[in-house]
N, C-alpha and C. Protein backbone atom coordinates (compact mmCIF):
# COMPACT_ATOMS: atom_id res chain seq x y z
N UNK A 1 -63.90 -107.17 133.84
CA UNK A 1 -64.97 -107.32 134.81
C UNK A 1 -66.03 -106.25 134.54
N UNK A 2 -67.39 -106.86 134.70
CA UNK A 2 -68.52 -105.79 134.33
C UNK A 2 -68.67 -104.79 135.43
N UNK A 3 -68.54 -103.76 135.67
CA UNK A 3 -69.34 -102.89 136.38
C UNK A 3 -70.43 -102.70 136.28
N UNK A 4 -70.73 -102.30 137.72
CA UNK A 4 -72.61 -101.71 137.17
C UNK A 4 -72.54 -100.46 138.39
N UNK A 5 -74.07 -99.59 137.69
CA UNK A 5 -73.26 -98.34 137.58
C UNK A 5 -74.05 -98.23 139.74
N UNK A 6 -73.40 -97.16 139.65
CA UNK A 6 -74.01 -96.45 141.00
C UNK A 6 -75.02 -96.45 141.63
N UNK A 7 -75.70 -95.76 141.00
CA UNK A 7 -77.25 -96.04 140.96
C UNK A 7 -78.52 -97.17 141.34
N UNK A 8 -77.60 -98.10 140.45
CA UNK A 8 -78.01 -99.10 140.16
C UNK A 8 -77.95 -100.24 141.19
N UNK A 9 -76.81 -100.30 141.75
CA UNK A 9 -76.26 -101.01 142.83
C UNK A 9 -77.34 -100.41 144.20
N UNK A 10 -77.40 -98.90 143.85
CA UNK A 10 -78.34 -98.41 145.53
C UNK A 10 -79.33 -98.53 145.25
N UNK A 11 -79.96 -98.74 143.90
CA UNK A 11 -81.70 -99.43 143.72
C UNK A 11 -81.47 -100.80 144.41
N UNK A 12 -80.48 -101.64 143.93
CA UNK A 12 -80.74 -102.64 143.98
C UNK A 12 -80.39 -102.93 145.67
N UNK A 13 -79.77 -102.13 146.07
CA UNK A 13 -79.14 -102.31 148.09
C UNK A 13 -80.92 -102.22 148.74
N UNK A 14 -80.97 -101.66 148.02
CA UNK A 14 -82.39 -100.31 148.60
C UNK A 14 -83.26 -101.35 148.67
N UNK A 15 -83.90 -102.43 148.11
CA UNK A 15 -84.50 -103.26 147.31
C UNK A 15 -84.26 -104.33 148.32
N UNK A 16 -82.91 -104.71 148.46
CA UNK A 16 -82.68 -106.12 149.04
C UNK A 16 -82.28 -105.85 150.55
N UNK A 17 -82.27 -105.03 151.02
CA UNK A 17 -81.58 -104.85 152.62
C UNK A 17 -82.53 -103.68 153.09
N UNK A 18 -82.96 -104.43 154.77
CA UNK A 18 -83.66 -103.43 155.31
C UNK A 18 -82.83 -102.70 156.00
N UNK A 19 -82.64 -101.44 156.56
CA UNK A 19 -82.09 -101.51 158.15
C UNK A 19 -83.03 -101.36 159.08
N UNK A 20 -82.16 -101.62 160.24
CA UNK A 20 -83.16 -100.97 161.34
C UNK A 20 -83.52 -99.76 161.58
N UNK A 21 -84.83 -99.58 161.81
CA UNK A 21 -85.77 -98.03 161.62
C UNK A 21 -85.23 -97.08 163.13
N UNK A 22 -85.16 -98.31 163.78
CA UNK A 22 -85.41 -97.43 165.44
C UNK A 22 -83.54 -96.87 165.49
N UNK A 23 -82.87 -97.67 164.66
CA UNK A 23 -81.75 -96.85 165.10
C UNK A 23 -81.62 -95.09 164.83
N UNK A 24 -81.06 -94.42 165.60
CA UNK A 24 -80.96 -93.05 165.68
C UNK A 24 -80.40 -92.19 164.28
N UNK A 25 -80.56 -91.70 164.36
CA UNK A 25 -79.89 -90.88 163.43
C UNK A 25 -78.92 -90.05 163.29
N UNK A 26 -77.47 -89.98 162.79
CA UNK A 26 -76.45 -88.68 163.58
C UNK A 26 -76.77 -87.86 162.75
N UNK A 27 -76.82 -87.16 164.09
CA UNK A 27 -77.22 -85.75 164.08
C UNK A 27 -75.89 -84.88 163.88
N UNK A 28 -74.60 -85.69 164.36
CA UNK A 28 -73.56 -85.07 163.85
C UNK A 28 -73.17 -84.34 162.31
N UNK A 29 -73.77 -85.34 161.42
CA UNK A 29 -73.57 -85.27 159.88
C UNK A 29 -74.91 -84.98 159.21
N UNK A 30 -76.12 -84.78 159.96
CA UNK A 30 -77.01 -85.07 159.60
C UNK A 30 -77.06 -83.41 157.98
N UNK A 31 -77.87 -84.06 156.70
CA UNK A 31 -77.37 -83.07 155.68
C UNK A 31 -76.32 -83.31 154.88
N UNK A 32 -75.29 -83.72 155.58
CA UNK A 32 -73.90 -83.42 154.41
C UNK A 32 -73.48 -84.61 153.34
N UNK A 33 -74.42 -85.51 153.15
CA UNK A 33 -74.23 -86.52 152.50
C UNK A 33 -75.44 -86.84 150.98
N UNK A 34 -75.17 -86.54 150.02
CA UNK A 34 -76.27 -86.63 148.86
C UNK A 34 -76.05 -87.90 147.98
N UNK A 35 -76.85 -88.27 147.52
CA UNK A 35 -76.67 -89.40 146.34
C UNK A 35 -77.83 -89.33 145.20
N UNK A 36 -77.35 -88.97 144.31
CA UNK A 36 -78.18 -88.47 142.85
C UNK A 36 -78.74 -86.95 143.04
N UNK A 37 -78.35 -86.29 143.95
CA UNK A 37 -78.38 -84.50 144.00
C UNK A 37 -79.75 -84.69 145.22
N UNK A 38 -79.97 -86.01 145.75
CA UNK A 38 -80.57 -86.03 147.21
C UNK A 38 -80.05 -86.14 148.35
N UNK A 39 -80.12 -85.82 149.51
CA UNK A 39 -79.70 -86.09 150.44
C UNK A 39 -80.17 -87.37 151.49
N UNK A 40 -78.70 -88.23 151.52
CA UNK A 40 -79.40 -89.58 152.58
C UNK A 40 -79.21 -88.94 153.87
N UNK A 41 -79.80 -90.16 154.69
CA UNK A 41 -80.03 -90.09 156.20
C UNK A 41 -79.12 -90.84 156.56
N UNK A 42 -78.24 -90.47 157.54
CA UNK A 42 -77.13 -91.81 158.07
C UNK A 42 -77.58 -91.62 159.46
N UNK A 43 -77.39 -93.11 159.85
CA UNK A 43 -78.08 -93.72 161.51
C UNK A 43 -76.48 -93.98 162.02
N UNK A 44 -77.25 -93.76 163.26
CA UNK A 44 -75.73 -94.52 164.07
C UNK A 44 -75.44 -92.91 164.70
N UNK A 45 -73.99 -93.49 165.29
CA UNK A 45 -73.22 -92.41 166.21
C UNK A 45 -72.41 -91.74 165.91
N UNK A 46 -72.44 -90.23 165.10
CA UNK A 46 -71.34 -89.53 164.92
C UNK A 46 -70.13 -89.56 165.35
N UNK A 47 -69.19 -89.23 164.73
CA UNK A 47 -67.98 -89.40 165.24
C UNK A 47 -67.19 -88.12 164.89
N UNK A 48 -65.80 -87.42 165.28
CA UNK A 48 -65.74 -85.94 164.77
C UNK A 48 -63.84 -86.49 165.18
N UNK A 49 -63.42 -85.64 164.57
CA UNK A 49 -61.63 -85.74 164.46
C UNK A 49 -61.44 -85.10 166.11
N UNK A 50 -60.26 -86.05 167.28
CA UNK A 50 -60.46 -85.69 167.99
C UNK A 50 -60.85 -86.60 169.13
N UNK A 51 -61.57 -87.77 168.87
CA UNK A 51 -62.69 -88.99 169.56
C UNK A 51 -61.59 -89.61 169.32
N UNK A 52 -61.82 -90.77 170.33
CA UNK A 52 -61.72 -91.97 170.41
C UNK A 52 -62.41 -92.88 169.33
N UNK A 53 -61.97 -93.32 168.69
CA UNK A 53 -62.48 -94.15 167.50
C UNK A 53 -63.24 -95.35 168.48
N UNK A 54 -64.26 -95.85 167.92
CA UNK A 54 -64.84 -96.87 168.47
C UNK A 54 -64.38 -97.83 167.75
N UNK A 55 -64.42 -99.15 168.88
CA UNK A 55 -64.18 -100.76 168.77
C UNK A 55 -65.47 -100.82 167.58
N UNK A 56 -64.98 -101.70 166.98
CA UNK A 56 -66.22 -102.23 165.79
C UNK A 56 -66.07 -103.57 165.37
N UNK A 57 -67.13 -104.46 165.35
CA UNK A 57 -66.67 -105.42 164.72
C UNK A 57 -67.59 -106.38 163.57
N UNK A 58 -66.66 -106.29 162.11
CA UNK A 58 -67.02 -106.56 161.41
C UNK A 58 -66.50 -107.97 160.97
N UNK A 59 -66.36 -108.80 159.37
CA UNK A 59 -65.45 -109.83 159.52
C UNK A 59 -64.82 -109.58 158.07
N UNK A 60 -63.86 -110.69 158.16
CA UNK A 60 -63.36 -110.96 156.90
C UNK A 60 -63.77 -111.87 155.83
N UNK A 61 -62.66 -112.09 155.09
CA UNK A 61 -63.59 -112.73 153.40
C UNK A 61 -64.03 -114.16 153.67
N UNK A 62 -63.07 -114.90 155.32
CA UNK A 62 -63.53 -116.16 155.95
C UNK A 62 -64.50 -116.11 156.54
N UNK A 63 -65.07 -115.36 156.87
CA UNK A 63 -65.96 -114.62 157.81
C UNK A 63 -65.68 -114.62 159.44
N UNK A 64 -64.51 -114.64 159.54
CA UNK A 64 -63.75 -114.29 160.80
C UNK A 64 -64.13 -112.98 161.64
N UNK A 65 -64.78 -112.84 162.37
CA UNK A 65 -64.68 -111.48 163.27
C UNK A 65 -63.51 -111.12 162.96
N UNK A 66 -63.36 -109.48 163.22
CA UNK A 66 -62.17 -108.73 163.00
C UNK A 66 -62.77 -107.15 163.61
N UNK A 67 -62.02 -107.05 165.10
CA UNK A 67 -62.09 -105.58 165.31
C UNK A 67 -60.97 -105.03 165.35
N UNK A 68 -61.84 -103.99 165.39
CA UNK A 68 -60.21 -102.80 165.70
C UNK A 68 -59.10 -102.56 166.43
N UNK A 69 -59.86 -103.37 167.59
CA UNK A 69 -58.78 -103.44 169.48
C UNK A 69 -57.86 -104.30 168.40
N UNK A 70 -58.01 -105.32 167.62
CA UNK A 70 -56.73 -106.24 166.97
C UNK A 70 -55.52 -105.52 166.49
N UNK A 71 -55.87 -104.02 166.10
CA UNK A 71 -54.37 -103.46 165.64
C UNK A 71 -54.27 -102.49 167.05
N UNK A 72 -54.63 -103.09 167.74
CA UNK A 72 -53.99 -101.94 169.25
C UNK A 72 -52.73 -101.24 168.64
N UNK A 73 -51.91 -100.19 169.26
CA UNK A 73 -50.90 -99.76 168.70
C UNK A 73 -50.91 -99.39 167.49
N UNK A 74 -51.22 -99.72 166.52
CA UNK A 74 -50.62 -99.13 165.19
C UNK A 74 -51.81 -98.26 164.43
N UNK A 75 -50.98 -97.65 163.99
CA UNK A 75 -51.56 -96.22 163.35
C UNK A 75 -52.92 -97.00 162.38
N UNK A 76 -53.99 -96.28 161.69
CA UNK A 76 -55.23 -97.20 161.03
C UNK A 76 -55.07 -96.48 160.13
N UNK A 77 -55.24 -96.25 158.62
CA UNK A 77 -56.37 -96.21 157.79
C UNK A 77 -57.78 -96.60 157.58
N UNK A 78 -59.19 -96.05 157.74
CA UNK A 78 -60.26 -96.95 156.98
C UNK A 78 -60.46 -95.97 155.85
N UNK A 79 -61.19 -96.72 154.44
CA UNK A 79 -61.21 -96.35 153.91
C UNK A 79 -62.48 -97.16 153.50
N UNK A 80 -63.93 -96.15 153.60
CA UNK A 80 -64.80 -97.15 153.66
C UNK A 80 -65.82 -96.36 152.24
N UNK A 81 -66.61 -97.73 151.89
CA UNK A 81 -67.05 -97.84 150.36
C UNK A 81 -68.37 -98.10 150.66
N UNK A 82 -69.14 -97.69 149.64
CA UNK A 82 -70.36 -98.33 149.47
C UNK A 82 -70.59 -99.55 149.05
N UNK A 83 -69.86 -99.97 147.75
CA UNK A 83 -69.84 -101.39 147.11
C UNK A 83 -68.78 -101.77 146.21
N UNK A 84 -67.75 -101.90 146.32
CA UNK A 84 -66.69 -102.41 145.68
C UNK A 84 -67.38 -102.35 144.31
N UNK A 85 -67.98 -103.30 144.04
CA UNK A 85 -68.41 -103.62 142.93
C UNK A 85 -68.65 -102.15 142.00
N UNK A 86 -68.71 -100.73 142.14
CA UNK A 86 -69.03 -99.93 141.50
C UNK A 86 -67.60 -98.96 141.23
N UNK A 87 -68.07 -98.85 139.91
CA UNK A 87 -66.87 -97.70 139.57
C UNK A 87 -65.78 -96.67 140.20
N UNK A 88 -66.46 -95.93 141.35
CA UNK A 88 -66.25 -95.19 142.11
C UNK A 88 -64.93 -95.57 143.71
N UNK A 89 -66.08 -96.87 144.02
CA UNK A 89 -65.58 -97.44 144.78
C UNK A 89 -64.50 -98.14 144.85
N UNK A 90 -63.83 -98.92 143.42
CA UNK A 90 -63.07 -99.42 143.01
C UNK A 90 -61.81 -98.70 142.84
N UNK A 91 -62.24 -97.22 142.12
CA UNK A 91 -60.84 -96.25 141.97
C UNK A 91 -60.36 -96.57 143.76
N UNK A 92 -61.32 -95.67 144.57
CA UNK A 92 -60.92 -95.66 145.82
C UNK A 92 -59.86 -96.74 146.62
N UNK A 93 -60.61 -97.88 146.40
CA UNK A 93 -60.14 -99.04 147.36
C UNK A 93 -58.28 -99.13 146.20
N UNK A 94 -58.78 -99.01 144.72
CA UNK A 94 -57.32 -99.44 144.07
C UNK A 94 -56.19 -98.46 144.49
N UNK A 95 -56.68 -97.05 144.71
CA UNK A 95 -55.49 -95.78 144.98
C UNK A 95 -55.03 -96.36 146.37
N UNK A 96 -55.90 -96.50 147.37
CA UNK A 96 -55.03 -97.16 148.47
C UNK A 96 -54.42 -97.83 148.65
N UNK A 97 -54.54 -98.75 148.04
CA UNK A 97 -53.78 -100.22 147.49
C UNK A 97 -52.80 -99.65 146.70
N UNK A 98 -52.76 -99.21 145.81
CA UNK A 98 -51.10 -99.50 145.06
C UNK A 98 -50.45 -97.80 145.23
N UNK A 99 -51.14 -96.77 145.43
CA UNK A 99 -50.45 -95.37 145.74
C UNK A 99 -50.26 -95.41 147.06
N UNK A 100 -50.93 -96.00 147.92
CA UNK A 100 -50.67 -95.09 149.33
C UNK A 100 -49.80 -96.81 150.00
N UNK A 101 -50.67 -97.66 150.66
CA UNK A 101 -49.78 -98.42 151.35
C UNK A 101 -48.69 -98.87 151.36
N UNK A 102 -48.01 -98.86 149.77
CA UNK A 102 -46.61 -99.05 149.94
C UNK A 102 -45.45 -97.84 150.74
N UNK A 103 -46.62 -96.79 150.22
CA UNK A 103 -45.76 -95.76 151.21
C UNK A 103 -45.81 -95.48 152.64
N UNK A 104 -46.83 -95.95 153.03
CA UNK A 104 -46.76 -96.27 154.44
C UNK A 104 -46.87 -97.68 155.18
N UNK A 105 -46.03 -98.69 154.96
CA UNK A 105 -46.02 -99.77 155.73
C UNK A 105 -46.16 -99.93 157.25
N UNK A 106 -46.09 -99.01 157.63
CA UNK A 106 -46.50 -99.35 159.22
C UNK A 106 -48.00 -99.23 159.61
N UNK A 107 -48.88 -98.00 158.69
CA UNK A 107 -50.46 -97.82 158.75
C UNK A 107 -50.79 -99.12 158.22
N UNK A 108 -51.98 -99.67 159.18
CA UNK A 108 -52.85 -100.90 158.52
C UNK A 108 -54.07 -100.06 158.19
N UNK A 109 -54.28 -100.59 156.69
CA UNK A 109 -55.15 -100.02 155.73
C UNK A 109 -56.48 -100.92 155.51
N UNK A 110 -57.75 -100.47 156.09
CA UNK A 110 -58.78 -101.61 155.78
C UNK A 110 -60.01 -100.44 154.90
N UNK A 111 -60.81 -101.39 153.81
CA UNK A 111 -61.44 -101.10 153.60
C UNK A 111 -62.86 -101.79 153.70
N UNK A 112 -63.41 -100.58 153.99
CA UNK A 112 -64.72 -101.53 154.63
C UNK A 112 -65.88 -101.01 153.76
N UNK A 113 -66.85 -102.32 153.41
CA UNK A 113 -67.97 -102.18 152.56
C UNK A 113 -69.39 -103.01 153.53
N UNK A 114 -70.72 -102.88 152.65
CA UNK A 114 -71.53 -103.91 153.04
C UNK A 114 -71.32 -104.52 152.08
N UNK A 115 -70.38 -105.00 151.38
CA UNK A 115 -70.55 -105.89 150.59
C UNK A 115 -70.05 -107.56 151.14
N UNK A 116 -70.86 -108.59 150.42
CA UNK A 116 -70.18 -109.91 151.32
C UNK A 116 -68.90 -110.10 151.00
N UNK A 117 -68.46 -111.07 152.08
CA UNK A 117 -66.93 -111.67 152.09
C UNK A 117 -66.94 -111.64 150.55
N UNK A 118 -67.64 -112.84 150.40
CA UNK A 118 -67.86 -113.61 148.81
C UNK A 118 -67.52 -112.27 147.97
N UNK A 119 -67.79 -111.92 147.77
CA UNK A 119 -67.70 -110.47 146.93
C UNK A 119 -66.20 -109.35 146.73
N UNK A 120 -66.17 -109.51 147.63
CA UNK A 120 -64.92 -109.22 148.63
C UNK A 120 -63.81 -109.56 147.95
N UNK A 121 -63.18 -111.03 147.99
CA UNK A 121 -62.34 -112.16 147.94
C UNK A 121 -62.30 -111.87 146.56
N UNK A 122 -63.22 -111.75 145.62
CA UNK A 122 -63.50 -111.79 144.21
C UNK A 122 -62.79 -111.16 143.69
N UNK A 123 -63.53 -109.15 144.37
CA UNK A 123 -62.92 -107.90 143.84
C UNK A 123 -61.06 -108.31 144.18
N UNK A 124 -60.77 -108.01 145.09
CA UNK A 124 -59.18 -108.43 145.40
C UNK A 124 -58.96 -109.31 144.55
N UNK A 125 -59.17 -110.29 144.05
CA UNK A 125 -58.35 -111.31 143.58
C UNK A 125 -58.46 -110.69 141.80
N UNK A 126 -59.73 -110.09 141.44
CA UNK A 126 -59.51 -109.66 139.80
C UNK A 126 -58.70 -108.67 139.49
N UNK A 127 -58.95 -107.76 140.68
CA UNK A 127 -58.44 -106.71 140.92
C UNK A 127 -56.63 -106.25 141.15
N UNK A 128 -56.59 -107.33 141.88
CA UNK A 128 -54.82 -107.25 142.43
C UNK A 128 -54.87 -106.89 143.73
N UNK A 129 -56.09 -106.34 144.27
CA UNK A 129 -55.80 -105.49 145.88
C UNK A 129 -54.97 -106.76 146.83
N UNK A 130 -54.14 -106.58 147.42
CA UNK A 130 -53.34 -107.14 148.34
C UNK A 130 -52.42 -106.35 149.12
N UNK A 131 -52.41 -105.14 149.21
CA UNK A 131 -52.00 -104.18 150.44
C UNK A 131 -52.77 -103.71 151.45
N UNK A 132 -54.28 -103.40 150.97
CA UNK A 132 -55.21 -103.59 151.53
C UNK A 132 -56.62 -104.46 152.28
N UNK A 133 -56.93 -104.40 153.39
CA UNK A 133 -57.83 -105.36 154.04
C UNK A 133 -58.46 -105.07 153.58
N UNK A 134 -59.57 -105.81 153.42
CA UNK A 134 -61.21 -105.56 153.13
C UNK A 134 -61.85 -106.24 153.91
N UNK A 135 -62.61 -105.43 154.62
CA UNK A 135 -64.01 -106.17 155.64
C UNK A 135 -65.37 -105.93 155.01
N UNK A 136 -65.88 -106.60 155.51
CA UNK A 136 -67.08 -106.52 155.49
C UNK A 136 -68.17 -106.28 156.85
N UNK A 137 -68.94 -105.39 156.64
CA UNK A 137 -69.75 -105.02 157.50
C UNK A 137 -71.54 -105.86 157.13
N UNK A 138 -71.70 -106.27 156.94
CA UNK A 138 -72.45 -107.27 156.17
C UNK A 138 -73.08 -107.85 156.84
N UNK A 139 -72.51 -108.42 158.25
CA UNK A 139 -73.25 -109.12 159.22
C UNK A 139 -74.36 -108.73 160.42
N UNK A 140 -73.35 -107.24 160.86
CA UNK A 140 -74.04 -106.86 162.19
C UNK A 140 -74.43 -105.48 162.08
N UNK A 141 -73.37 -104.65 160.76
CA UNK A 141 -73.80 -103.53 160.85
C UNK A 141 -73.13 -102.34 161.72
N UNK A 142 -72.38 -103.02 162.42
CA UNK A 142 -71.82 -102.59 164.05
C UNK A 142 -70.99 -101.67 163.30
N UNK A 143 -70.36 -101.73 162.47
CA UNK A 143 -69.25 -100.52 162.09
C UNK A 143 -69.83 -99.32 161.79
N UNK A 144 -71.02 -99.67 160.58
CA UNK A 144 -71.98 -98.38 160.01
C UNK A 144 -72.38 -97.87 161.32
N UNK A 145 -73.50 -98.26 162.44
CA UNK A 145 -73.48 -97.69 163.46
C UNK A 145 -73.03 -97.03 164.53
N UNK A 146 -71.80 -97.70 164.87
CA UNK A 146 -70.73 -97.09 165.62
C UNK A 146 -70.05 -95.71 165.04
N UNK A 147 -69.64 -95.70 163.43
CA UNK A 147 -69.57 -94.71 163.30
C UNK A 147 -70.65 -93.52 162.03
N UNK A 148 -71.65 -93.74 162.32
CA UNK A 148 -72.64 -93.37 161.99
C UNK A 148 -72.47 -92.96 160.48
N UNK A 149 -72.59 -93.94 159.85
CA UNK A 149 -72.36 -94.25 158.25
C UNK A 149 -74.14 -95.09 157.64
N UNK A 150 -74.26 -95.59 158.25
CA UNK A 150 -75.45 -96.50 157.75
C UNK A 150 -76.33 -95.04 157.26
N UNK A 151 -76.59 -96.10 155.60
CA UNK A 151 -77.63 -94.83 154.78
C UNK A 151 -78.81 -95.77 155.01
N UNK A 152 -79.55 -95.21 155.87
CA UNK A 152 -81.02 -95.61 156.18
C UNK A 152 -81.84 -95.94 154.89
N UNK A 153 -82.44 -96.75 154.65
CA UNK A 153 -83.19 -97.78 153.81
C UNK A 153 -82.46 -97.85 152.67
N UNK A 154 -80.92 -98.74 152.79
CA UNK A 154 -80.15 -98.79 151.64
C UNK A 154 -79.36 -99.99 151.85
N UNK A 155 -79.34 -99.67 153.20
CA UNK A 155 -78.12 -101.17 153.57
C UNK A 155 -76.80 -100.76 153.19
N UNK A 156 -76.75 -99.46 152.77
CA UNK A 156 -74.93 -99.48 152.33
C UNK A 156 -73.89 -98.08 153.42
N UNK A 157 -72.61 -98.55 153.27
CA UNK A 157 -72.32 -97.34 153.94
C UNK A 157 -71.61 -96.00 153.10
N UNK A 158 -71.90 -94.64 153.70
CA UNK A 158 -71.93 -93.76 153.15
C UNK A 158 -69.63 -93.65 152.64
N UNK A 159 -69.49 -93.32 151.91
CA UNK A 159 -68.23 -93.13 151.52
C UNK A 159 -67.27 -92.03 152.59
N UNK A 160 -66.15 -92.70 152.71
CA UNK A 160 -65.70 -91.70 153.74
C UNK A 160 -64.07 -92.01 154.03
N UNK A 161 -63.33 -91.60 154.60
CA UNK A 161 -61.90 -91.82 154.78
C UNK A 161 -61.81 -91.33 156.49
N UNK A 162 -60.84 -92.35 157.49
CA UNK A 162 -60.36 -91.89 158.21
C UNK A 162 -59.25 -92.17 158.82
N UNK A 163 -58.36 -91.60 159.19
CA UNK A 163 -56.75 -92.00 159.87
C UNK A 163 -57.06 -91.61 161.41
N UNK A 164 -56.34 -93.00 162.09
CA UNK A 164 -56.36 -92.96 163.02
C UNK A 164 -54.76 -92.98 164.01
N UNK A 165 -54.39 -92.22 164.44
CA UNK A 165 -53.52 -92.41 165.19
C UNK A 165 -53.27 -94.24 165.87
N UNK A 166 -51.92 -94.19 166.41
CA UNK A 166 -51.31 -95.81 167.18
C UNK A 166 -52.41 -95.52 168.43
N UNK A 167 -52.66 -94.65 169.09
CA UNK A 167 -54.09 -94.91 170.17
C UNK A 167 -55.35 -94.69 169.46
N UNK A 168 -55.52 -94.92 168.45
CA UNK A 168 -57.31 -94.80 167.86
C UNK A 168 -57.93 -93.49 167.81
N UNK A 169 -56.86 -92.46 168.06
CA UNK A 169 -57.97 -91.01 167.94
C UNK A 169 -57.82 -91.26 166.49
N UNK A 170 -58.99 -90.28 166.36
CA UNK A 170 -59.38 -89.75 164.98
C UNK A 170 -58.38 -88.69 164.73
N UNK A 171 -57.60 -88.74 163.75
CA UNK A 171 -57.21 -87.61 163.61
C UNK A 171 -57.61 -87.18 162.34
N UNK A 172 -57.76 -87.61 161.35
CA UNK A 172 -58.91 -87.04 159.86
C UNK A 172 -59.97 -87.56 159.81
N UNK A 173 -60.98 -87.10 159.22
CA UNK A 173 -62.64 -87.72 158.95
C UNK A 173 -62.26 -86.52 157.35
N UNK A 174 -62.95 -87.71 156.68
CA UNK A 174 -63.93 -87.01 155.56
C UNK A 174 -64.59 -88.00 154.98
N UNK A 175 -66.30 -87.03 155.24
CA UNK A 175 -67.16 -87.87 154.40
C UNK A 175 -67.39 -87.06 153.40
N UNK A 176 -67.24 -87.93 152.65
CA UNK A 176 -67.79 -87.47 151.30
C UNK A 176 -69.09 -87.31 151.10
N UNK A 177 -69.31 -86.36 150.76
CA UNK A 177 -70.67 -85.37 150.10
C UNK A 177 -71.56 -85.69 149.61
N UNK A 178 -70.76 -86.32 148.12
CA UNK A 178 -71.28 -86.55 146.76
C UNK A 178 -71.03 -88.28 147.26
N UNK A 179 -72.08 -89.06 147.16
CA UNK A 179 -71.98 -90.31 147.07
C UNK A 179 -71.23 -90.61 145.75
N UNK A 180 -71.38 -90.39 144.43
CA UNK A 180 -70.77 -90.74 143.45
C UNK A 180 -69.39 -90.06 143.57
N UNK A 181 -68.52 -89.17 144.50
CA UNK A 181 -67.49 -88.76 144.41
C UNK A 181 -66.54 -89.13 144.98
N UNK A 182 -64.83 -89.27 144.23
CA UNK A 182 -64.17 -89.88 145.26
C UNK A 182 -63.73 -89.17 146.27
N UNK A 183 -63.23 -89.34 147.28
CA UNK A 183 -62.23 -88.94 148.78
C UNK A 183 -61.27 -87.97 147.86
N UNK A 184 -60.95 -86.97 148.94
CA UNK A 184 -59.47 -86.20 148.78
C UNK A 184 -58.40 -87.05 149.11
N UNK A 185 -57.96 -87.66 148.40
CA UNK A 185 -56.89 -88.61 148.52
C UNK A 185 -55.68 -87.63 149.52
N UNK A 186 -55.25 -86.64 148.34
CA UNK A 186 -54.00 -85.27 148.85
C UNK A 186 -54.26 -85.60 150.55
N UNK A 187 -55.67 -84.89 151.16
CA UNK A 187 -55.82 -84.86 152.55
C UNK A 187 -55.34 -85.60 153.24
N UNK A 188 -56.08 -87.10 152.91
CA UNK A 188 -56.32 -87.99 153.53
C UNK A 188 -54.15 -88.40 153.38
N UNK A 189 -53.77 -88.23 152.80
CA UNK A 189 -52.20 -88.80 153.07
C UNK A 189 -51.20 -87.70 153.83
N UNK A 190 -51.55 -86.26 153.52
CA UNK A 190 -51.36 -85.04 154.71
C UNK A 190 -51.46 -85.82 155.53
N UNK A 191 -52.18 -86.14 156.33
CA UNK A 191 -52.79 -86.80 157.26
C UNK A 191 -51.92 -88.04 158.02
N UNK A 192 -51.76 -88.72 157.03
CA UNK A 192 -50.71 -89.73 157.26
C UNK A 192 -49.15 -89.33 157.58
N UNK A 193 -48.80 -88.13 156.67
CA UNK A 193 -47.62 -87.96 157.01
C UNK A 193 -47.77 -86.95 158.21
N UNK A 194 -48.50 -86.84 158.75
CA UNK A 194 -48.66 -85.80 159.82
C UNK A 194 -48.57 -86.94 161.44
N UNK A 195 -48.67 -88.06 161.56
CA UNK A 195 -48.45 -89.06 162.10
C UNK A 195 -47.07 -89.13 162.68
């Protein structure tokens, strides 16, 4: 399968997807996020380890709504991407998939992109991913906003990992920095076994 590179994909997001201007900006993260040694702007509502995770709802590769209230009770993984389709993103979504979920079968593991279902269905199926969900945020946006990920005039969401406790607190956040960099995997499964 061809990749294409990083960059390239956020010219081309940048290009084809507006967002909305009037949405806010978190001020929570505001700074800590760069892509090509710049710093983006993420809109929406901070979120901090600690919160109540917000309801979100995005869909699947049918294009089924799918929120979060659906795994009431059970512990979460997200593990959210800019575009499957890129190098980076791919390690990510594959380490969750074949290193981590077999070791934790009770965490439901979703990874969430703006990328479409269509797209979606593809990566998984060339790929092998089948431990992991993949949503898509694609439609409403509601996830990037809720937890204040949306990279303002890009359409994509900023890279990031979070575990959520069986009641939805946050108990890890990390966003990643470096748009081209992956997650602390090590952390992010601390984390899990700390559950």
């Amino acid at each position: 399968m061809r990749r294409v590179s990083f960059l390239a994909t956020m010219l081309f997001a940048t290009s084809c997807f507006s967002v909305n201007a009037d949405q806010p900006e978190n001020q929570l993260d505001q700074g800590k996020v760069t892509a090509g040694g710049k710093p983006v702007t993420l809109l929406g509502s901070g979120i901090k380890v600690g919160d109540q995770a917000p309801n979100f709802k995005v869909v699947n590769a049918d294009f089924t709504p799918v929120s979060l209230s659906q795994y009431e009770g059970k512990a979460v993984l997200i593990s959210v991407v800019p575009s499957l389709d890129t190098g980076i993103c791919s390690l990510q979504t594959k380490y969750f998939n074949e290193k981590v979920a077999s070791d934790y079968p009770d965490v439901v593991m979703l990874t969430i992109s703006t990328d479409l279902p269509f797209a979606q269905k593809r990566f998984c199926k060339q790929e092998g991913v089948d431990k992991v969900q993949t949503l898509s945020d694609s439609v409403w946006r509601d996830f990037g906003e809720q937890y204040g990920l949306l990279i303002k005039d890009m359409g994509l969401l900023s890279r990031a990992v979070f575990v959520l406790d069986k009641t939805h607190r946050i108990q890890y956040k990390q966003l990643v920095g470096n748009l081209a960099s992956e997650p602390n995997y090590k952390a992010a499964i601390e984390s899990l076994k700390a559950l």
